[in-house]
Protein backbone atom coordinates (compact mmCIF):
# COMPACT_ATOMS: atom_id res chain seq x y z
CA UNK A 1 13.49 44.00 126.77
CA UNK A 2 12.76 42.33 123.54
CA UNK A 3 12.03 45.44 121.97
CA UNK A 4 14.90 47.29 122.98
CA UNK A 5 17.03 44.54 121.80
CA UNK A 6 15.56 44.65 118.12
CA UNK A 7 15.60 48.31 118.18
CA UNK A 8 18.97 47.95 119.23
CA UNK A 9 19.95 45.87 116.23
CA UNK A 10 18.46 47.57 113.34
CA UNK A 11 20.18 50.68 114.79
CA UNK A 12 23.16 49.43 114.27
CA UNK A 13 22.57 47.93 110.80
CA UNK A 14 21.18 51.65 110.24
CA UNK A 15 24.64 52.94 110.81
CA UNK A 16 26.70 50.54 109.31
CA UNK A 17 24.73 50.72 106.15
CA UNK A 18 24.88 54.79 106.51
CA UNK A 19 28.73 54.46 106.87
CA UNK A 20 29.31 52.40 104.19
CA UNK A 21 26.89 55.11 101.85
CA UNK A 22 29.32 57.71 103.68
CA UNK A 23 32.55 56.39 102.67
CA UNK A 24 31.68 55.69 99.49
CA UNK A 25 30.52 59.41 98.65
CA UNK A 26 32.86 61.62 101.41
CA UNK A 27 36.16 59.13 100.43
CA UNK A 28 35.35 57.69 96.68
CA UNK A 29 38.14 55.49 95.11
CA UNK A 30 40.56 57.19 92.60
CA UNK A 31 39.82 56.33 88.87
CA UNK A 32 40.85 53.11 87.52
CA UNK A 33 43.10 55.03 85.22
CA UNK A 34 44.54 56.33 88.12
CA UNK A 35 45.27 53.39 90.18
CA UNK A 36 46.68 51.49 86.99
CA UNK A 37 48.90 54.65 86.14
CA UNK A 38 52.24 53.25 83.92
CA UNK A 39 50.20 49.91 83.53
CA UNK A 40 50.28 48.61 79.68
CA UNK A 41 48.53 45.46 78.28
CA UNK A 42 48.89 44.66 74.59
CA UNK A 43 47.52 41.29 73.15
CA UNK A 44 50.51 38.95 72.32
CA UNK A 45 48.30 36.02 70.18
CA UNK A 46 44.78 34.52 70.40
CA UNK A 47 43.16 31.21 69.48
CA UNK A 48 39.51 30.77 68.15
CA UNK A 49 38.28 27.05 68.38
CA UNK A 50 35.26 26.57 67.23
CA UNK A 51 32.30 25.77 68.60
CA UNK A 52 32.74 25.65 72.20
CA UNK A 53 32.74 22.13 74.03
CA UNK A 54 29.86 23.44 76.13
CA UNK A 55 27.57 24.33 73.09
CA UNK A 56 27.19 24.64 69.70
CA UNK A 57 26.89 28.08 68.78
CA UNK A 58 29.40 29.49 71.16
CA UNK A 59 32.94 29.75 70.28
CA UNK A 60 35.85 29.93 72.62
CA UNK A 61 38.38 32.72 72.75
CA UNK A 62 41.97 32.28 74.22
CA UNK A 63 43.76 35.49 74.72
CA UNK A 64 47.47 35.70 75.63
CA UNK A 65 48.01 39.15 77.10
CA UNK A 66 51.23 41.16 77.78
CA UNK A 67 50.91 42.85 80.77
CA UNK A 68 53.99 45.83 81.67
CA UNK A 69 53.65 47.49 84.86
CA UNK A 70 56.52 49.76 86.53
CA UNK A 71 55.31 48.41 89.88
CA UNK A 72 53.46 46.18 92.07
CA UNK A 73 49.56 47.15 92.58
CA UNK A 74 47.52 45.55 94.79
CA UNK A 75 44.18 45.97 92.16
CA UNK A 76 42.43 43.05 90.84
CA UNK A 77 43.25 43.03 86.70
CA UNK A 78 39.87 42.25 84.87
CA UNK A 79 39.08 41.90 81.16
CA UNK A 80 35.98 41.85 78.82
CA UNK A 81 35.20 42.00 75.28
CA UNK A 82 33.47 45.26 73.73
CA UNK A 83 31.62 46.31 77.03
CA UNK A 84 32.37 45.78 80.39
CA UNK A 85 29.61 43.48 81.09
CA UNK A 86 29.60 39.99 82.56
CA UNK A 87 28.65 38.50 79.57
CA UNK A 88 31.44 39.78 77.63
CA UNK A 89 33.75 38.48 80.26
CA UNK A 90 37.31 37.14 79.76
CA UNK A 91 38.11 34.67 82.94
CA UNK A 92 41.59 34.08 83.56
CA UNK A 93 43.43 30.63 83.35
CA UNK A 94 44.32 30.72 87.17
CA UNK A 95 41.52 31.31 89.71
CA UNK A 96 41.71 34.30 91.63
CA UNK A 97 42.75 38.00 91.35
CA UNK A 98 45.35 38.58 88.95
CA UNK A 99 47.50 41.94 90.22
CA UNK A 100 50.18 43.52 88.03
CA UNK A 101 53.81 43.28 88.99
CA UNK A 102 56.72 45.25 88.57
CA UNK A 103 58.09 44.42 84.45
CA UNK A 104 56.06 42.49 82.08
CA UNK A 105 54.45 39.36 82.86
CA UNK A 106 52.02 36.84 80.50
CA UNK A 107 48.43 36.31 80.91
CA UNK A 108 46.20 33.96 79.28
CA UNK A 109 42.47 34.74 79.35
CA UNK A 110 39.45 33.28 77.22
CA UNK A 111 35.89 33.22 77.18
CA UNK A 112 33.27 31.04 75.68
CA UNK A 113 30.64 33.61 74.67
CA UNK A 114 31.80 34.55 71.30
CA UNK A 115 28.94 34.31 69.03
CA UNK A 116 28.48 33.58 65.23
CA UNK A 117 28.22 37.52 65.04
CA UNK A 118 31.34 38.14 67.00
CA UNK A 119 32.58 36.40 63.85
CA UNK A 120 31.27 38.25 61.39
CA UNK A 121 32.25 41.47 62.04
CA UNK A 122 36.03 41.02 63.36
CA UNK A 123 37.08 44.16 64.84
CA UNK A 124 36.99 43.97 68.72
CA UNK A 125 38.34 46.04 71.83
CA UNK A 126 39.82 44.58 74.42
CA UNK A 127 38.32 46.69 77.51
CA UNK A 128 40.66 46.06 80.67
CA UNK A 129 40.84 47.57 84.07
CA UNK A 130 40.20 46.85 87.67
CA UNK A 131 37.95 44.34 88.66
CA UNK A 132 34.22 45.51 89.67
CA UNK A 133 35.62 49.48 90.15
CA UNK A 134 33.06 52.11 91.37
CA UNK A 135 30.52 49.84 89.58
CA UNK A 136 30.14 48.30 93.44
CA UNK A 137 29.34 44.56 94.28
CA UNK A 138 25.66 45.09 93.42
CA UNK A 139 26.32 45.77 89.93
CA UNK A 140 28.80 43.35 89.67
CA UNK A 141 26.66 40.72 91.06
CA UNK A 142 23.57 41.72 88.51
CA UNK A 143 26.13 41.34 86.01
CA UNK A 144 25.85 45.17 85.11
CA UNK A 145 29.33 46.13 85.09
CA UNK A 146 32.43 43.99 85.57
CA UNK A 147 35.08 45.70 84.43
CA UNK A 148 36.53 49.82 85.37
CA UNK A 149 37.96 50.55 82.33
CA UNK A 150 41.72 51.79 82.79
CA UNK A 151 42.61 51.00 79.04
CA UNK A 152 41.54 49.04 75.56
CA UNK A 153 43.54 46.87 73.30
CA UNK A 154 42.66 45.91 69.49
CA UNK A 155 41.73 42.54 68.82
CA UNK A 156 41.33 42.19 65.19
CA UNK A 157 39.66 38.75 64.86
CA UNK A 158 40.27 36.54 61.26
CA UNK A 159 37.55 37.35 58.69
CA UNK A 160 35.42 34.71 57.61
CA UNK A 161 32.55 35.81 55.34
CA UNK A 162 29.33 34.26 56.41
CA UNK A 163 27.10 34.73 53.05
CA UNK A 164 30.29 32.54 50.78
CA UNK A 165 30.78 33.09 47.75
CA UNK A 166 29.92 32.17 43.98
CA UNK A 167 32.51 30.77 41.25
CA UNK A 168 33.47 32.98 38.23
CA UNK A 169 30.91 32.78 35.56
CA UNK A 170 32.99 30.68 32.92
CA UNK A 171 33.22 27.87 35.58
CA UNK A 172 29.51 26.49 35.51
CA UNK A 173 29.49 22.99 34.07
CA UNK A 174 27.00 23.97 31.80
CA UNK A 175 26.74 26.59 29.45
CA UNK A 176 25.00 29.58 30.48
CA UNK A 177 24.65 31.34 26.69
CA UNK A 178 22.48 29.45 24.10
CA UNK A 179 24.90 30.87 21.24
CA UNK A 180 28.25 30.55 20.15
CA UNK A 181 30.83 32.54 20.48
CA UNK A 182 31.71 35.75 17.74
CA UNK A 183 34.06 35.26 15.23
């Protein structure tokens, strides 16, 4: 009886794992481009603070997004950095899933991964879409892929040049020629 019981039971984990492989490959999801079809986000203003309370070498990003959809869609909204990886994440203010709704709407997202290098070289994409896509939950959970990209955005960060800078040569406070000027 025991036997037929456990046989019984990984049959029917069999199946449902066969059905879920099945839907995903007979019935696939349309494109995130599709699904967010009409949907605009532009970048309305960011804030760098620097460093980020948690650590020292990690700067946090605020990002206050325009969002313009012609209707409602019932997708999560999700936003990174460069990449659509978890690590490049940009959480939203609010916890939960942020959906777009008919007209424009406000959205403030930031992350606290910036690095010193994200500095340096100022010119970033915005990479936005629905959140976890076909990537699946595994990937999502292993952090692979966060993010089906429907659209990018610039973000242009403020330059700061990391190697400074030296004064103009007449400005030394002592002279650098051993001989006096021609008359």
């Amino acid at each position: 009886m025991l036997i037929r019981v456990a046989v019984l039971v990984v049959t029917i984990v069999v199946a449902i794992v066969a059905g879920l492989l099945l839907e995903a490959v007979l019935f696939p999801l349309p494109a995130a481009s599709v699904r967010l079809a009409g949907v605009t986000v532009t970048i309305d203003s960011f804030e760098l603070d620097q460093p980020a309370p948690s650590s020292t070498d990690r700067h946090r990003l605020d990002v206050t997004l325009l969002i313009d959809s012609p209707r409602s869609i019932d997708v999560c909204l999700a936003f990174a950095i460069d990449a659509p990886f978890a690590g490049r994440r940009l959480e939203p203010a609010a916890d939960g899933c942020e959906r777009p709704e008919a007209g424009r709407r406000t959205l403030l997202v930031s992350s606290t991964a910036l690095t010193d290098d994200d500095l340096a070289f100022p010119s970033h994409t915005l990479v936005w879409g629905v959140r976890g896509g076909r990537c699946g939950l595994v990937f999502e959970a292993l952090g692979v892929c966060v993010v089906e990209q429907a659209g990018t955005a610039t973000l242009d960060l403020p330059f700061t040049n990391p190697l400074g800078s030296f004064p103009p040569l007449g400005s030394f406070p002592i002279p650098i020629f051993s001989f006096g000027p021609i008359p």
